[in-house]
Protein backbone atom coordinates (compact mmCIF):
# COMPACT_ATOMS: atom_id res chain seq x y z
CA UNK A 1 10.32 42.93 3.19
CA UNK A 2 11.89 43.85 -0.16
CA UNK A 3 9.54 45.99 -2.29
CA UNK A 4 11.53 45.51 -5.35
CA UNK A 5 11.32 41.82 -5.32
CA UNK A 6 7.61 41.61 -4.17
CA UNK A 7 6.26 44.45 -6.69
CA UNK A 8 8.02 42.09 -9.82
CA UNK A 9 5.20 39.71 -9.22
CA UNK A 10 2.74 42.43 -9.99
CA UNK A 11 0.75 43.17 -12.68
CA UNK A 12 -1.91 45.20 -12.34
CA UNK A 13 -0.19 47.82 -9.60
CA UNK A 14 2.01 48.07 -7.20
CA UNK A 15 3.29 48.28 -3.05
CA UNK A 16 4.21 51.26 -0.99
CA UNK A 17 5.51 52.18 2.17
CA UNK A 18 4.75 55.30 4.25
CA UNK A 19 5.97 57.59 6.62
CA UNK A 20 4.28 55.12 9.11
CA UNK A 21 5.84 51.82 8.37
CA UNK A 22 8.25 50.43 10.22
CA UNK A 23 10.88 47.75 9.31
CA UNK A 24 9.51 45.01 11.59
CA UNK A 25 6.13 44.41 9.57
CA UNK A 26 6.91 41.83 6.67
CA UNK A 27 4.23 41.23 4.27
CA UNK A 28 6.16 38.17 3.13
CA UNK A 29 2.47 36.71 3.86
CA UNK A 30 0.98 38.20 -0.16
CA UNK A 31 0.39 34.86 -1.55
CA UNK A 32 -1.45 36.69 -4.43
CA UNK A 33 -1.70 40.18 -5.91
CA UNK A 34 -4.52 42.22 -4.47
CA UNK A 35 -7.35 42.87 -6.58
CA UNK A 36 -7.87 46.44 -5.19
CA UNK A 37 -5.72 49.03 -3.83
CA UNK A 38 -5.45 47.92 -0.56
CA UNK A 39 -4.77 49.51 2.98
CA UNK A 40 -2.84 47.28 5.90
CA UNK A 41 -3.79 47.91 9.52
CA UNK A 42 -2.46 46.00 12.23
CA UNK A 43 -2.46 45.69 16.23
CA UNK A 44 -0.96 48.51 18.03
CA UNK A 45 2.36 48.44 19.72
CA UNK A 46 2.47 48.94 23.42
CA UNK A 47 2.19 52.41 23.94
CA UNK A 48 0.44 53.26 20.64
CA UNK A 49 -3.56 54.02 20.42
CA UNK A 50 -5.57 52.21 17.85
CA UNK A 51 -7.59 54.57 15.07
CA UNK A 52 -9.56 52.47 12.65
CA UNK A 53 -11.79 49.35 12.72
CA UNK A 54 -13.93 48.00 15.16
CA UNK A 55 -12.94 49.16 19.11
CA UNK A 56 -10.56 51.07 17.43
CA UNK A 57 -8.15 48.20 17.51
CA UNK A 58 -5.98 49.06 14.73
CA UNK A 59 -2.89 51.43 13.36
CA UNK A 60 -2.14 52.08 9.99
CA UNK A 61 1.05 49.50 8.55
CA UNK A 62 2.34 51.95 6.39
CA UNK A 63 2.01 49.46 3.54
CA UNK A 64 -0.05 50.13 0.48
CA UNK A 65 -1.21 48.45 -2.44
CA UNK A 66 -2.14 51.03 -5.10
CA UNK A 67 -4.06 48.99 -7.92
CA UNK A 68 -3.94 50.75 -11.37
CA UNK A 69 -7.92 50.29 -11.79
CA UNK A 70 -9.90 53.96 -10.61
CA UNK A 71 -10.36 53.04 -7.22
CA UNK A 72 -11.59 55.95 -5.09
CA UNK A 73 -11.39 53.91 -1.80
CA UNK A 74 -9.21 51.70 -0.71
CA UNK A 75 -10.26 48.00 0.49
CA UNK A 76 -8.91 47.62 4.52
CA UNK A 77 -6.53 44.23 4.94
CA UNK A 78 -4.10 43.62 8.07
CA UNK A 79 -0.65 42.09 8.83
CA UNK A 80 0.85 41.02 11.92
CA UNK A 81 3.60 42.80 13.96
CA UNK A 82 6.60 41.25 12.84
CA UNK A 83 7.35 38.18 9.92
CA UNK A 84 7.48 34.86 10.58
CA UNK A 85 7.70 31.56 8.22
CA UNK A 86 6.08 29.04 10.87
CA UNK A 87 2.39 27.30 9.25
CA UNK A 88 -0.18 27.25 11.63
CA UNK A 89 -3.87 25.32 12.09
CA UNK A 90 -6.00 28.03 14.05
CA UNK A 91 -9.59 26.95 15.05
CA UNK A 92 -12.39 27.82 16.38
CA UNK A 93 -13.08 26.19 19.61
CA UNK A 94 -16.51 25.15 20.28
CA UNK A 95 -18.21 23.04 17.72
CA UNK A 96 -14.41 21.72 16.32
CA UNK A 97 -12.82 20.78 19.25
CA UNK A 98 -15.66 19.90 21.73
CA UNK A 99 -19.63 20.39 21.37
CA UNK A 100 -21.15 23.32 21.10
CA UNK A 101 -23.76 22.73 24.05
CA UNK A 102 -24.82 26.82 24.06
CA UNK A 103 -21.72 28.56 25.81
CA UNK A 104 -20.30 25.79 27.25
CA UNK A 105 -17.92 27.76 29.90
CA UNK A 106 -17.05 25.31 32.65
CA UNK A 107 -15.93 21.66 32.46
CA UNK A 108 -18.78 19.79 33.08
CA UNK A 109 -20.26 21.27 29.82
CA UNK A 110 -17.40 19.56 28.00
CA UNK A 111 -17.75 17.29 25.51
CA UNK A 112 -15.34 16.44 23.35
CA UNK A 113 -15.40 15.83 19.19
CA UNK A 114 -12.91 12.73 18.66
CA UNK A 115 -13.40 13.28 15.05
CA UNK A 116 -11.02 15.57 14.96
CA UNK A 117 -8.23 13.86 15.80
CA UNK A 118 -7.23 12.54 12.60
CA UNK A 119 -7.18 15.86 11.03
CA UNK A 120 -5.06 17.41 14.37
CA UNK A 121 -2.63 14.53 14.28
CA UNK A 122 -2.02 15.32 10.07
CA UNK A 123 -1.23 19.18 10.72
CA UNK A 124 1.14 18.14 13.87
CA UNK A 125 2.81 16.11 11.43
CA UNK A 126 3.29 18.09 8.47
CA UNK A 127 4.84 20.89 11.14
CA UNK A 128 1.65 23.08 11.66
CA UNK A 129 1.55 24.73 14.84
CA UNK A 130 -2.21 24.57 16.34
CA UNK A 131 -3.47 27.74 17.78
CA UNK A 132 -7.28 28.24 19.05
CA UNK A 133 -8.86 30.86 18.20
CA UNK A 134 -12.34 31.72 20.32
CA UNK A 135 -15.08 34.04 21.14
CA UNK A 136 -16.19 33.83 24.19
CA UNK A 137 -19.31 36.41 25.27
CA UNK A 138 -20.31 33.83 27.42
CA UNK A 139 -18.04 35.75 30.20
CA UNK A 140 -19.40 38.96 29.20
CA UNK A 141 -23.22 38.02 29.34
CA UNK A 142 -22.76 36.96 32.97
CA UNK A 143 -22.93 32.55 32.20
CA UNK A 144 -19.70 31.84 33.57
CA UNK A 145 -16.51 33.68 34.68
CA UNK A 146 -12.88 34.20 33.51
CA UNK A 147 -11.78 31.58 36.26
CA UNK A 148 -14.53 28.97 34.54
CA UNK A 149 -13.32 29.78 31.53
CA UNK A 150 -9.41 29.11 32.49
CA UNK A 151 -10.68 25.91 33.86
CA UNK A 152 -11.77 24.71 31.27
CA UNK A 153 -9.19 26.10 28.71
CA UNK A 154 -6.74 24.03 30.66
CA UNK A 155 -8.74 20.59 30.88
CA UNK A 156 -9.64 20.88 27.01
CA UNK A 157 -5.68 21.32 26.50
CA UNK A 158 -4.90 18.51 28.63
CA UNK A 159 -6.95 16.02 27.60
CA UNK A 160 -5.89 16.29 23.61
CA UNK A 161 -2.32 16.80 24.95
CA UNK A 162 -3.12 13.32 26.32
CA UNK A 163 -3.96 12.24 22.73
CA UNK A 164 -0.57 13.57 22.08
CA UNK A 165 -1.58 17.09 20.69
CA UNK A 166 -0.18 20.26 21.65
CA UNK A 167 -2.50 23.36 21.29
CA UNK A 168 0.26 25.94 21.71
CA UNK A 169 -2.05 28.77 23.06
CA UNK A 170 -6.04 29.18 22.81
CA UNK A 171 -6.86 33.29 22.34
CA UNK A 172 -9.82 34.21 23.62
CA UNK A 173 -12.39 37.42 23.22
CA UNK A 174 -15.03 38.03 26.23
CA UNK A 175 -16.20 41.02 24.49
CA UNK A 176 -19.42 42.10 23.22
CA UNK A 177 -21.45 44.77 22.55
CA UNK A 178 -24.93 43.53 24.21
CA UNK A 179 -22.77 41.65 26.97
CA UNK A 180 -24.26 42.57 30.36
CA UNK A 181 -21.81 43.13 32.39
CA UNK A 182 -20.21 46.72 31.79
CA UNK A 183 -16.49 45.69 31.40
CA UNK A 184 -17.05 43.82 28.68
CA UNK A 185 -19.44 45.55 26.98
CA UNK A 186 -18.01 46.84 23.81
CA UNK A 187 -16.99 46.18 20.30
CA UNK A 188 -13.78 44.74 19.55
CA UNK A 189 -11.25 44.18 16.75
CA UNK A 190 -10.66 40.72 18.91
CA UNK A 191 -14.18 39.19 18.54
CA UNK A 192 -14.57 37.00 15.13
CA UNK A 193 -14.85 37.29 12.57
CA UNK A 194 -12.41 40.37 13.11
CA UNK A 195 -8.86 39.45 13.22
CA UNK A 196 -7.56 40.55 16.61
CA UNK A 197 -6.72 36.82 17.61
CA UNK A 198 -5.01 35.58 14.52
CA UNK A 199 -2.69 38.92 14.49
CA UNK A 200 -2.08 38.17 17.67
CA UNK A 201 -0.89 34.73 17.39
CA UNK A 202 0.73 35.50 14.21
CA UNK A 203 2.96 38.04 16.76
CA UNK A 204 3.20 35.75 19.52
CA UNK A 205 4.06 32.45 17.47
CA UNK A 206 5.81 33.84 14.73
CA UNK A 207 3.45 32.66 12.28
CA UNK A 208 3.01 32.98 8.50
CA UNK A 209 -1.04 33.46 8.50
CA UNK A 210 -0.41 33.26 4.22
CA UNK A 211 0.64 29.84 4.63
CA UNK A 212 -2.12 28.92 7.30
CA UNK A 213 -5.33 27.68 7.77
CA UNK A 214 -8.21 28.27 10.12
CA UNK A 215 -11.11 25.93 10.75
CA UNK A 216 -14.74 26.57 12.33
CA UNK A 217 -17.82 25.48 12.51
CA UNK A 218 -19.94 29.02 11.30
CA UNK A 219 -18.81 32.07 8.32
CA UNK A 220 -17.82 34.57 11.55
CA UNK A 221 -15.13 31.84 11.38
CA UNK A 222 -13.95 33.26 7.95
CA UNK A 223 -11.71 36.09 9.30
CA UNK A 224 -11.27 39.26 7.91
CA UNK A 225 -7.65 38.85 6.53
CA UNK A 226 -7.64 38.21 2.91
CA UNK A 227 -4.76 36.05 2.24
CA UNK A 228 -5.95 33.63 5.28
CA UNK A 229 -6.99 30.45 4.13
CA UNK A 230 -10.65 29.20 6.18
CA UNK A 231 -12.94 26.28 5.93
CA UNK A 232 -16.13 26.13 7.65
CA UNK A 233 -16.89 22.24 8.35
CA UNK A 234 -20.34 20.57 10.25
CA UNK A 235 -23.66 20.56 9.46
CA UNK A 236 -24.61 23.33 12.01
CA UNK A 237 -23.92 25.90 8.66
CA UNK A 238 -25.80 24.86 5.53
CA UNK A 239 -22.98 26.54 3.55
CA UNK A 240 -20.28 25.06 5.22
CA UNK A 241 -17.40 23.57 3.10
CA UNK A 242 -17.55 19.75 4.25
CA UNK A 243 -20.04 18.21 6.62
CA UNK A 244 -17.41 16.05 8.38
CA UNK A 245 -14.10 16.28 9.36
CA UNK A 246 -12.88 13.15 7.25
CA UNK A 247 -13.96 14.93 4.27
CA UNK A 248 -11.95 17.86 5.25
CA UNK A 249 -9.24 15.46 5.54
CA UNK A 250 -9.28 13.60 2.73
CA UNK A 251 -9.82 17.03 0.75
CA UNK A 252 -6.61 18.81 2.14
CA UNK A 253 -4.38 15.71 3.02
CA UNK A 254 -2.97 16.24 -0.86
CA UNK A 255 -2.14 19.84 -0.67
CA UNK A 256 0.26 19.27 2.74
CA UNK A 257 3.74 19.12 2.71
CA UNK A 258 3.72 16.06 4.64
């Protein structure tokens, strides 16, 4: 990351490093100035122990934005481990790419939303990588297991593989705080809409998360990482952003580099 070059596009402050920040984290992902001073967390490395956010999940970046408007306390934002330039299409899982039948955990509860396929088959094109991003409490309230869940995590991957799209990885969260079974009864930085999963796959895939998009069916879909683009799509929300996926499509077709 060069400070120098990034802080020339700013106006109303300016970017800092600390003591803490360490030459692998890029914030080449600022596709705008912030509008408040602005603290980056992100995941811990292996070894390190996580200090803010929810579970604890998160370390300090090191990076600061300091606005020049009297803010007394900073606004929280997070960056991946690691840059990367590669686009990405994360979604949500149930409700985009199959029905959401009320935790539908095992295969038989699998039905899948063709409607989609148009939209999957324009990203693929235009070089997105597709990543799926999804809670899944279902584990942790006792409705089905990790090996259901695995199950049918591979069948959903095979069967749109079949329709010749590759879902690089699905991230999942089993974690909640009313979940009844003990180990998985907590709050965590993974569960939507917190960002756990999309740093993650930002550090896995080497992803630009500035220069992606994620899509979902409800707001906890809107992720708490400000320069992440999000569109909320069915009529399940009454303020979602297009009832249909076609309307997504024809809406965003114009704004890929196809």
């Amino acid at each position: 990351m060069n400070l120098d070059l990034l802080n020339k596009s700013c106006k109303n402050g300016r970017f800092i490093t600390t003591k803490s920040y360490k030459k692998e984290i890029d914030l080449n992902l600022r596709v705008s100035e912030p509008e408040s001073s602005t603290e980056y967390w992100r995941l811990p490395r292996p070894g390190e122990l996580g200090e803010l956010g929810p579970g604890q999940d998160f370390v300090h970046s090191g990076i600061v934005y300091h606005s020049n408007k009297d803010i007394k306390k900073p606004l929280v934002d997070f960056v991946a481990n690691g840059s990367g330039e590669q686009r990405a299409l994360l979604l949500d899982r149930d409700g985009i790419l199959i029905k959401d039948t009320d935790y539908p955990g095992k295969v038989e509860d699998v039905f899948f939303l063709d409607d989609i396929l148009p939209v999957l088959e324009m990203f693929q094109s235009a070089g997105y990588v597709i990543a799926v991003l999804t809670n899944q409490s279902g584990i942790g309230r006792g409705k089905y297991s990790e090996s259901d869940y695995a199950e049918t995590t591979d069948y959903i991957e095979e069967y749109y593989r079949s329709k010749g799209i590759e879902i690089k990885k699905t991230y999942y969260c089993p974690f909640h705080p009313e979940a009844k079974i003990d180990q998985y009864r907590k709050i965590s930085g993974y569960r939507k809409p917190n960002p756990g999963m999309a740093l993650l796959a930002a550090q896995d895939l080497s992803l630009d998360l500035s220069k992606s998009i994620m899509l979902g069916d409800k707001q906890s879909d809107r992720l708490n990482i400000g320069y992440l683009s999000a569109y909320i799509i069915g009529t399940r929300d009454p303020a979602s952003d297009f009832k249909t996926f076609a309307e997504f499509k024809q809406f965003i077709q114009p704004k890929l580099e196809l």
